[in-house]
C-alpha atoms as a PDB file:
ATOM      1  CA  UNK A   1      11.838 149.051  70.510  1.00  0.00           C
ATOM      2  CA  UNK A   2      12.726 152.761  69.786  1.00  0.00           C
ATOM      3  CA  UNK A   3      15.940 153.728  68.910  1.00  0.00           C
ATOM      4  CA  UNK A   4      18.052 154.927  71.626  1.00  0.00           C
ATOM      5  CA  UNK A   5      20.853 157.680  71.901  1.00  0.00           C
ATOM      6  CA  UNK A   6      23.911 157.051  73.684  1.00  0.00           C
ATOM      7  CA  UNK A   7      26.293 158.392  75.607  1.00  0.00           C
ATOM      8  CA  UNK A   8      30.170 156.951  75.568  1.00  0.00           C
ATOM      9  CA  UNK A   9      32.773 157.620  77.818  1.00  0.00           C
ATOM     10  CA  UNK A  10      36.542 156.904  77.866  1.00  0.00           C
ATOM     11  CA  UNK A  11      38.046 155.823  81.146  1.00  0.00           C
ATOM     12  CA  UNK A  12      41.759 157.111  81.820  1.00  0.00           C
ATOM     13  CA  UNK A  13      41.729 160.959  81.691  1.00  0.00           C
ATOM     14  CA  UNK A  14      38.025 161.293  81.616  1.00  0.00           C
ATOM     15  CA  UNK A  15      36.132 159.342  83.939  1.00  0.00           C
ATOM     16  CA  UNK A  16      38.867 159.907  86.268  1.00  0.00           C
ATOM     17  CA  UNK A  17      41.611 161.572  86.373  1.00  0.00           C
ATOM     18  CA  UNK A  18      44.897 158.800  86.605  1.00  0.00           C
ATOM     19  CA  UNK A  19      45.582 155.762  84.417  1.00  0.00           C
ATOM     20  CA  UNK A  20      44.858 152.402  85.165  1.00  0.00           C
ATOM     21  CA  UNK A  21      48.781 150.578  84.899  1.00  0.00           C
ATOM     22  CA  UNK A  22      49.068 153.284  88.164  1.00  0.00           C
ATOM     23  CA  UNK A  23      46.594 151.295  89.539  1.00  0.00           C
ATOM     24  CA  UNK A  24      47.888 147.847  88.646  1.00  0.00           C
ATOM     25  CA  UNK A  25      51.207 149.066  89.684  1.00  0.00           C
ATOM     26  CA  UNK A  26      49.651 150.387  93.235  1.00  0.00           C
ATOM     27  CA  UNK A  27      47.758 146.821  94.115  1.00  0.00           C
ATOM     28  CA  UNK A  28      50.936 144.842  93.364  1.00  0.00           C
ATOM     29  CA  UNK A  29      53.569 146.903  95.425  1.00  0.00           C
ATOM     30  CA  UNK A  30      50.716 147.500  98.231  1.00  0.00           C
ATOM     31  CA  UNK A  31      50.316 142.906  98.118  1.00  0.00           C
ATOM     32  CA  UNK A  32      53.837 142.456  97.078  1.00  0.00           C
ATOM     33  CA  UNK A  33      52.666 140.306  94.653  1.00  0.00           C
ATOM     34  CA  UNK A  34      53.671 139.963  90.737  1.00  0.00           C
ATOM     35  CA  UNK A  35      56.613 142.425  91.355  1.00  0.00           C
ATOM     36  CA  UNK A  36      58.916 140.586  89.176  1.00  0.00           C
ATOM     37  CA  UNK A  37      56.498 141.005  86.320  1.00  0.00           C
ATOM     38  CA  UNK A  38      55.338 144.064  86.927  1.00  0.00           C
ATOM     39  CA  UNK A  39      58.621 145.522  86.755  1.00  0.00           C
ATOM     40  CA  UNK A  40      59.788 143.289  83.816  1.00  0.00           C
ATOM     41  CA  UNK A  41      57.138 144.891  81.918  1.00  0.00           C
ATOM     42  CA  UNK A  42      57.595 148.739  82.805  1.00  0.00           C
ATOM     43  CA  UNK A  43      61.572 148.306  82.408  1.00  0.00           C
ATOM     44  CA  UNK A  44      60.900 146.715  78.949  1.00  0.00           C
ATOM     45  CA  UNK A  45      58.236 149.157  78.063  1.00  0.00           C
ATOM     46  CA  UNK A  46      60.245 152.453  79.486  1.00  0.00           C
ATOM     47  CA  UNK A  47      62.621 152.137  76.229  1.00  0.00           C
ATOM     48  CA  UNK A  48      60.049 153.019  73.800  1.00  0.00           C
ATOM     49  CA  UNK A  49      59.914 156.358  75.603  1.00  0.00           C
ATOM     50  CA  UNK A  50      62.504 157.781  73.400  1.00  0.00           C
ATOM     51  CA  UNK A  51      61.431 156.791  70.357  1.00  0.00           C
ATOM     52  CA  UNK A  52      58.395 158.172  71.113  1.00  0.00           C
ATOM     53  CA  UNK A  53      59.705 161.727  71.909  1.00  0.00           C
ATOM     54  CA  UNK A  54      61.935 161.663  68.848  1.00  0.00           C
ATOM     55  CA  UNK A  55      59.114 161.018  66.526  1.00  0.00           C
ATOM     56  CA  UNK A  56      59.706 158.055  65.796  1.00  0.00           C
ATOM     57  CA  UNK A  57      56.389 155.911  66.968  1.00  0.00           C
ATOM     58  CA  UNK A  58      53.468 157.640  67.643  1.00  0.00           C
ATOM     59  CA  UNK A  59      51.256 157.795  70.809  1.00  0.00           C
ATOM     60  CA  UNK A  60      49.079 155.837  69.291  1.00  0.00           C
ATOM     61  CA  UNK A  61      51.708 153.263  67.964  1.00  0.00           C
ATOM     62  CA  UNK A  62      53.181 153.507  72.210  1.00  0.00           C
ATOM     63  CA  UNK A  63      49.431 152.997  73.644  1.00  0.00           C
ATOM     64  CA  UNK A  64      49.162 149.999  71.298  1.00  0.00           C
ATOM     65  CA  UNK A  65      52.015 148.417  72.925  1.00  0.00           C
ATOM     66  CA  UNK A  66      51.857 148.664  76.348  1.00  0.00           C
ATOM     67  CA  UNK A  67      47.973 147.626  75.729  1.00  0.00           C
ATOM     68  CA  UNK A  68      48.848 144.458  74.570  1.00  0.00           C
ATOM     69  CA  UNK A  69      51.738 143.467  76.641  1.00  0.00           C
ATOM     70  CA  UNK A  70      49.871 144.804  80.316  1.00  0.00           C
ATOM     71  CA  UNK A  71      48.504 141.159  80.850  1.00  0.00           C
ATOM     72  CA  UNK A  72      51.794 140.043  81.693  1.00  0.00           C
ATOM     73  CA  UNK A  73      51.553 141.427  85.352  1.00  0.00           C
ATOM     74  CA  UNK A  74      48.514 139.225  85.938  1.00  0.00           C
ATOM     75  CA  UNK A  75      49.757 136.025  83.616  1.00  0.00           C
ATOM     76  CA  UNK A  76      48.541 133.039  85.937  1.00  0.00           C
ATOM     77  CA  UNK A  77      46.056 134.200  87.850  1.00  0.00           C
ATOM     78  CA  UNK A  78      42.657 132.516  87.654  1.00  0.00           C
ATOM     79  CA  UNK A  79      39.653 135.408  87.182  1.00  0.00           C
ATOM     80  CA  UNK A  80      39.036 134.668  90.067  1.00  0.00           C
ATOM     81  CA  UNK A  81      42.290 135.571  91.749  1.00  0.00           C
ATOM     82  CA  UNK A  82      42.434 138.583  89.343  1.00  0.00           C
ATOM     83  CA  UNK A  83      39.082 139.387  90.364  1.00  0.00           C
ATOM     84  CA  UNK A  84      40.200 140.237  94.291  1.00  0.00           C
ATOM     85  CA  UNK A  85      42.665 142.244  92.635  1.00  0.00           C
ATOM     86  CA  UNK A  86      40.466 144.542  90.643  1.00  0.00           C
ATOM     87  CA  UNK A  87      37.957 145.405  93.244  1.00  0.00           C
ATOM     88  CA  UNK A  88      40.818 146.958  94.976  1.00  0.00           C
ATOM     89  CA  UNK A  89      41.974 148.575  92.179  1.00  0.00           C
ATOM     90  CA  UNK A  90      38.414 150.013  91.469  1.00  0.00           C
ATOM     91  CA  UNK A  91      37.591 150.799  95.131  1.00  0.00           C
ATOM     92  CA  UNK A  92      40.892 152.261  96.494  1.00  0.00           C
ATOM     93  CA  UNK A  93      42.459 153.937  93.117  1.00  0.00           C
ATOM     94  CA  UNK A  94      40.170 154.729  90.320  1.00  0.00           C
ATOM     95  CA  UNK A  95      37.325 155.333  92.477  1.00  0.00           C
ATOM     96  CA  UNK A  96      39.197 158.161  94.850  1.00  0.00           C
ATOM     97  CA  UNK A  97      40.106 159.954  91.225  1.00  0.00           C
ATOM     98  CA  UNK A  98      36.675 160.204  90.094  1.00  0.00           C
ATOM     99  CA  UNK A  99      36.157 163.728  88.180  1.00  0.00           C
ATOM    100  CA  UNK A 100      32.817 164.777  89.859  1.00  0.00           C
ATOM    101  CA  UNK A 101      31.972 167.236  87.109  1.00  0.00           C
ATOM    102  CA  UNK A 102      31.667 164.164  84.632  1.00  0.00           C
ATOM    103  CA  UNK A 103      30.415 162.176  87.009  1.00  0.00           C
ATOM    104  CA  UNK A 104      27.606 164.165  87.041  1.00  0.00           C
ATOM    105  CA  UNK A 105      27.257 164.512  83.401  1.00  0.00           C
ATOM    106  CA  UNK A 106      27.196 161.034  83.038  1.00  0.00           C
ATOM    107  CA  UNK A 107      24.094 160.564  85.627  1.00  0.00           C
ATOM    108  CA  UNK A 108      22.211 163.307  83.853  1.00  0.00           C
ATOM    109  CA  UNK A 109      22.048 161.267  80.752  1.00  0.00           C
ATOM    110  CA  UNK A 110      21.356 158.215  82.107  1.00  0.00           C
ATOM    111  CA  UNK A 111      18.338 160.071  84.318  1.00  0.00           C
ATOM    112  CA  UNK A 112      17.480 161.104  80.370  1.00  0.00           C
ATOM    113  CA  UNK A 113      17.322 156.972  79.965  1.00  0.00           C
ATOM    114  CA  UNK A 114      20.255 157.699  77.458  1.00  0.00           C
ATOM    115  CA  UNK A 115      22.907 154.175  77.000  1.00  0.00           C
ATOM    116  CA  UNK A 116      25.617 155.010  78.899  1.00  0.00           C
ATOM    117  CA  UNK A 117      28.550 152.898  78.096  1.00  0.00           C
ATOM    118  CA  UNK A 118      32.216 152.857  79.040  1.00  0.00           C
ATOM    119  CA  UNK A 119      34.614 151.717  76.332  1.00  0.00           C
ATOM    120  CA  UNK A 120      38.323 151.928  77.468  1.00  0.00           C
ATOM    121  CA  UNK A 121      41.141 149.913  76.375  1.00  0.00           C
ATOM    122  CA  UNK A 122      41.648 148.654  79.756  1.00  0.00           C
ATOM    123  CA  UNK A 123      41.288 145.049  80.096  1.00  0.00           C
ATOM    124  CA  UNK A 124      37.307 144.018  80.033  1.00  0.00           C
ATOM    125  CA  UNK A 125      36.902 142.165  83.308  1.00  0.00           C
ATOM    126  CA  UNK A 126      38.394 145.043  85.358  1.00  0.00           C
ATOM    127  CA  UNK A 127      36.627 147.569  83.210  1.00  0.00           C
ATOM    128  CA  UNK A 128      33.478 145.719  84.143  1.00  0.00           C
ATOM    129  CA  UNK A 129      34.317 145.845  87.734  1.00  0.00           C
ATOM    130  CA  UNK A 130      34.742 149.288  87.578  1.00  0.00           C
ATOM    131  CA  UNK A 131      31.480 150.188  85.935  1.00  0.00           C
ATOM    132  CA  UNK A 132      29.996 147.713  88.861  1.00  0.00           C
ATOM    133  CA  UNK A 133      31.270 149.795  91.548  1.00  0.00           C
ATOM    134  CA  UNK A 134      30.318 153.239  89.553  1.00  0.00           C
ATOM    135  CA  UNK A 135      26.473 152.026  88.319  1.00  0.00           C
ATOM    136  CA  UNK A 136      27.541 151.725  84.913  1.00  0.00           C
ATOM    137  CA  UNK A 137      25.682 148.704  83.553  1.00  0.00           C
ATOM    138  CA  UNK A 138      27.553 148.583  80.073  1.00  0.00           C
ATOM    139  CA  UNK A 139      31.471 148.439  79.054  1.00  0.00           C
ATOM    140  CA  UNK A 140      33.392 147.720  76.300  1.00  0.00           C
ATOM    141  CA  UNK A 141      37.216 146.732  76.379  1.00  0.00           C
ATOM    142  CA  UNK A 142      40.262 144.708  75.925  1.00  0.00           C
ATOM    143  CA  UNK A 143      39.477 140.885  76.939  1.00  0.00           C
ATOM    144  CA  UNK A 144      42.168 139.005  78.181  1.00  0.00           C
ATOM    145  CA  UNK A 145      43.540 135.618  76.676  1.00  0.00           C
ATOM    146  CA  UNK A 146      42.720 132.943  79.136  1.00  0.00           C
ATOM    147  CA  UNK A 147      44.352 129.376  78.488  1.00  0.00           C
ATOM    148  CA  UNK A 148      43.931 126.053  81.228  1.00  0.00           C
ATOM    149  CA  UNK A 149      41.524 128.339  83.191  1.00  0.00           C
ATOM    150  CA  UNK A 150      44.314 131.208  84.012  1.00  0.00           C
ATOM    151  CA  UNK A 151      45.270 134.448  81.904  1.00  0.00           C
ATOM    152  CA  UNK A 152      47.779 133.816  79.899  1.00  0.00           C
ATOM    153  CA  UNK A 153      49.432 137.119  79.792  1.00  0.00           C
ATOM    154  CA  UNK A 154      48.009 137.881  76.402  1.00  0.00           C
ATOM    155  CA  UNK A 155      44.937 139.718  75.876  1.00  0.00           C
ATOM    156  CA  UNK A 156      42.360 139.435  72.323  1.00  0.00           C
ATOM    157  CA  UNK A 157      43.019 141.402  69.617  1.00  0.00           C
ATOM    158  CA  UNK A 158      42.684 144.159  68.651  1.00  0.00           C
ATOM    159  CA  UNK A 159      43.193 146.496  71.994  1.00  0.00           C
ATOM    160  CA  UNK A 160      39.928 148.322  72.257  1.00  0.00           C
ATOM    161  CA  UNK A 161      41.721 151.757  71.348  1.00  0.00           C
ATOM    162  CA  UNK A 162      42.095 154.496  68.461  1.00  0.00           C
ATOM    163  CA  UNK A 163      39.779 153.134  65.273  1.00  0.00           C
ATOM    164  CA  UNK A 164      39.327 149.952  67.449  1.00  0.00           C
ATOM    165  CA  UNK A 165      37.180 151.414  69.767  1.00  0.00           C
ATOM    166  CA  UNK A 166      34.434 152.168  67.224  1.00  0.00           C
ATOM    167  CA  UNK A 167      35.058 148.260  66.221  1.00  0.00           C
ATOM    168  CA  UNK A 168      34.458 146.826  69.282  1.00  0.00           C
ATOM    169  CA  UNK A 169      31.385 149.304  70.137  1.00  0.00           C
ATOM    170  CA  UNK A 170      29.707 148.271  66.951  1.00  0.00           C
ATOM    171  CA  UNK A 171      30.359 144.528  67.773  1.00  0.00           C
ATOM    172  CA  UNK A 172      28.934 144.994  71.624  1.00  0.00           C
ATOM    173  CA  UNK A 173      26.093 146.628  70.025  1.00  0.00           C
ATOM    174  CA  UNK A 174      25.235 144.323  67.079  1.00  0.00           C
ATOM    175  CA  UNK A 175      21.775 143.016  67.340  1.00  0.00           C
ATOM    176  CA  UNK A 176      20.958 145.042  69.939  1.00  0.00           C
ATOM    177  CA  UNK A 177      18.306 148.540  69.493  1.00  0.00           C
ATOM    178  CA  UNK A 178      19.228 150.993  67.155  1.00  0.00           C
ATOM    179  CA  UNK A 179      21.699 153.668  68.364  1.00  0.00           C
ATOM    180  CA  UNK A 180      21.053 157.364  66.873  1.00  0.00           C
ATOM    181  CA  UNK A 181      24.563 158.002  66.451  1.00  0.00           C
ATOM    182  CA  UNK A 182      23.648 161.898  65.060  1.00  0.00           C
ATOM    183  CA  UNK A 183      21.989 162.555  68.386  1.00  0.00           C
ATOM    184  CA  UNK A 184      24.597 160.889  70.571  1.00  0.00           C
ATOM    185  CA  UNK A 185      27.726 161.988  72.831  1.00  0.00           C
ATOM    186  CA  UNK A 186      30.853 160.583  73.223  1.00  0.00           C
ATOM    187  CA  UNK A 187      33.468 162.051  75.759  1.00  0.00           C
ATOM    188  CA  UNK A 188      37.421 161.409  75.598  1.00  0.00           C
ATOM    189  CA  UNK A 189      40.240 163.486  76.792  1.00  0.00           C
ATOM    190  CA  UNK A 190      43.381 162.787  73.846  1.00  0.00           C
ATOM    191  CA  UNK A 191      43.723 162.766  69.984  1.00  0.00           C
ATOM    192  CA  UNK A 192      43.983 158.851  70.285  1.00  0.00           C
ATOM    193  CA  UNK A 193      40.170 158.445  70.671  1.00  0.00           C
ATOM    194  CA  UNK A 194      39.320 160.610  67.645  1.00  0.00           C
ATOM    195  CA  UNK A 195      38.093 157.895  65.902  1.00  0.00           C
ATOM    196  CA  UNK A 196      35.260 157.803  68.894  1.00  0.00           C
ATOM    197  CA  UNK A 197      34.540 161.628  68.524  1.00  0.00           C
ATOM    198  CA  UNK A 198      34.249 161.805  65.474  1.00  0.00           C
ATOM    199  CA  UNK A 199      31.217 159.195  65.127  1.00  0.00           C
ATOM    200  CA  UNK A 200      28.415 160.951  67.429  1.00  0.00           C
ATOM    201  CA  UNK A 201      27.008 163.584  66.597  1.00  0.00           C
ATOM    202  CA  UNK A 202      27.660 165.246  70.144  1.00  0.00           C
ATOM    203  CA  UNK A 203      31.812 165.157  70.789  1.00  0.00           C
ATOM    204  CA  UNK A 204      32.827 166.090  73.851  1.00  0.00           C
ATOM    205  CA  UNK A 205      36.194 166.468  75.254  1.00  0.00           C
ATOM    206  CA  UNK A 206      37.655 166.744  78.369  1.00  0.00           C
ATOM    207  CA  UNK A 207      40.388 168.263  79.984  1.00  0.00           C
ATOM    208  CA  UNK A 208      42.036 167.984  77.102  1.00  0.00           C
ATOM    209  CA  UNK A 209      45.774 167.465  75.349  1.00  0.00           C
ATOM    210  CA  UNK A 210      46.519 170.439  73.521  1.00  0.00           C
ATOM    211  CA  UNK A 211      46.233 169.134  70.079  1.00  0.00           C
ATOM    212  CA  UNK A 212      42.803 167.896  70.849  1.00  0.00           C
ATOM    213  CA  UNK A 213      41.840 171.087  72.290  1.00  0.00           C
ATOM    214  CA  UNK A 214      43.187 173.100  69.381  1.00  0.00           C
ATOM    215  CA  UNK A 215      41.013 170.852  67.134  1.00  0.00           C
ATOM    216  CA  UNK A 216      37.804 171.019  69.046  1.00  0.00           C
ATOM    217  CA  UNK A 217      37.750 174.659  69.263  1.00  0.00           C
ATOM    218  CA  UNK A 218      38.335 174.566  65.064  1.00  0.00           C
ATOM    219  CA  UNK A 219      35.134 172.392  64.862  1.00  0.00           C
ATOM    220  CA  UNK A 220      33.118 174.037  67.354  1.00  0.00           C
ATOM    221  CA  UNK A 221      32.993 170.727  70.106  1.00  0.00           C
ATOM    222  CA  UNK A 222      32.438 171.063  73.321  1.00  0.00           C
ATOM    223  CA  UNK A 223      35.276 171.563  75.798  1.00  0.00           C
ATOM    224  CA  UNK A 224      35.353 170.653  79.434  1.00  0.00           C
ATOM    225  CA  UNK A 225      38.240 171.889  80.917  1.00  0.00           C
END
């Protein structure tokens, strides 16, 4: 088979425009259910805010966190109970967020047969509902621990973000057609996902933090804004 280009897009920020704990956070005050942990986990999570402005973790270091500890508002769930929970989540908050102009992009390379994948660090069975509901065959993020049939609260290391997003691409890809990485695109919105740019040949970034934006217009990278 010929080797194929591809086209990779972030989720939060790009695809659409919110983040996907608002989401979470939504579905369980709208149900009333897994309040307790939900708010556990933002109280708990709120106090590396200042360290954060003071300099003293980076975003990256913060994202990394939360990433790993976000399975504790679904901990005991079976997928399947999990899975009611992220249809709604896909239908009635990322869904309504969409940003049309990307959207669009996105459909114009996979009407060029391009691979169009989604790789997010947002847990991989609701990221794979979401590319369900949007026609987007392939994703790539953070699986969840599961233990006695139920999610543990724990998710697989590493989170599917920064440097580990080119990881777990290369692993969803291994074995699979060739990829011509020179020719391809990837699209991201924050200096986190660098790593992601930075290994196609086409970067593209959107609506943009400024520190990404000050970089892409240094290397000449697209900007949609």
């Amino acid at each position: 088979m010929d080797a194929q280009i591809a086209a990779i897009f972030d989720l939060d920020g790009t695809l659409y425009t919110g983040h996907i704990i608002q989401g979470i956070m939504l579905h369980h005050r709208t149900f009333r259910v897994k309040r307790w942990r939900l708010y556990s986990f933002i109280v708990s999570h709120m106090a590396l805010y200042p360290l954060y402005r003071a300099g003293v973790i980076s975003e990256a270091g913060t994202r990394e966190i939360w990433a790993r500890h976000l399975g504790w508002t679904i901990a005991g769930w079976t997928p399947e109970e999990a899975e009611r929970a992220f249809k709604w989540i896909g239908e009635h908050y990322v869904r309504p967020l969409i940003r049309m102009d990307i959207m669009e992009r996105l459909r114009e390379h996979q009407g060029q047969g391009h691979r169009v994948i989604i790789v997010s660090g947002t847990w991989e069975p609701l990221l794979a509902e979401i590319g369900r509901q949007l026609e987007i065959h392939e994703t790539v993020g953070t699986p969840l621990a599961t233990g006695h049939g139920r999610y543990t609260g724990a998710v697989e290391l590493p989170v599917c973000q920064g440097a580990n997003k080119v990881r777990r691409l290369e692993q969803h890809l291994r074995g699979t057609t060739e990829i011509l990485w020179s020719q391809s695109y990837s699209y991201a919105d924050s200096m986190v996902d660098l790593p992601l740019l930075e290994y196609v040949g086409n970067p593209v970034v959107v609506h943009p933090d400024s520190e990404l934006a000050a970089l892409a217009r240094t290397k000449g990278w697209e900007i949609i804004a």
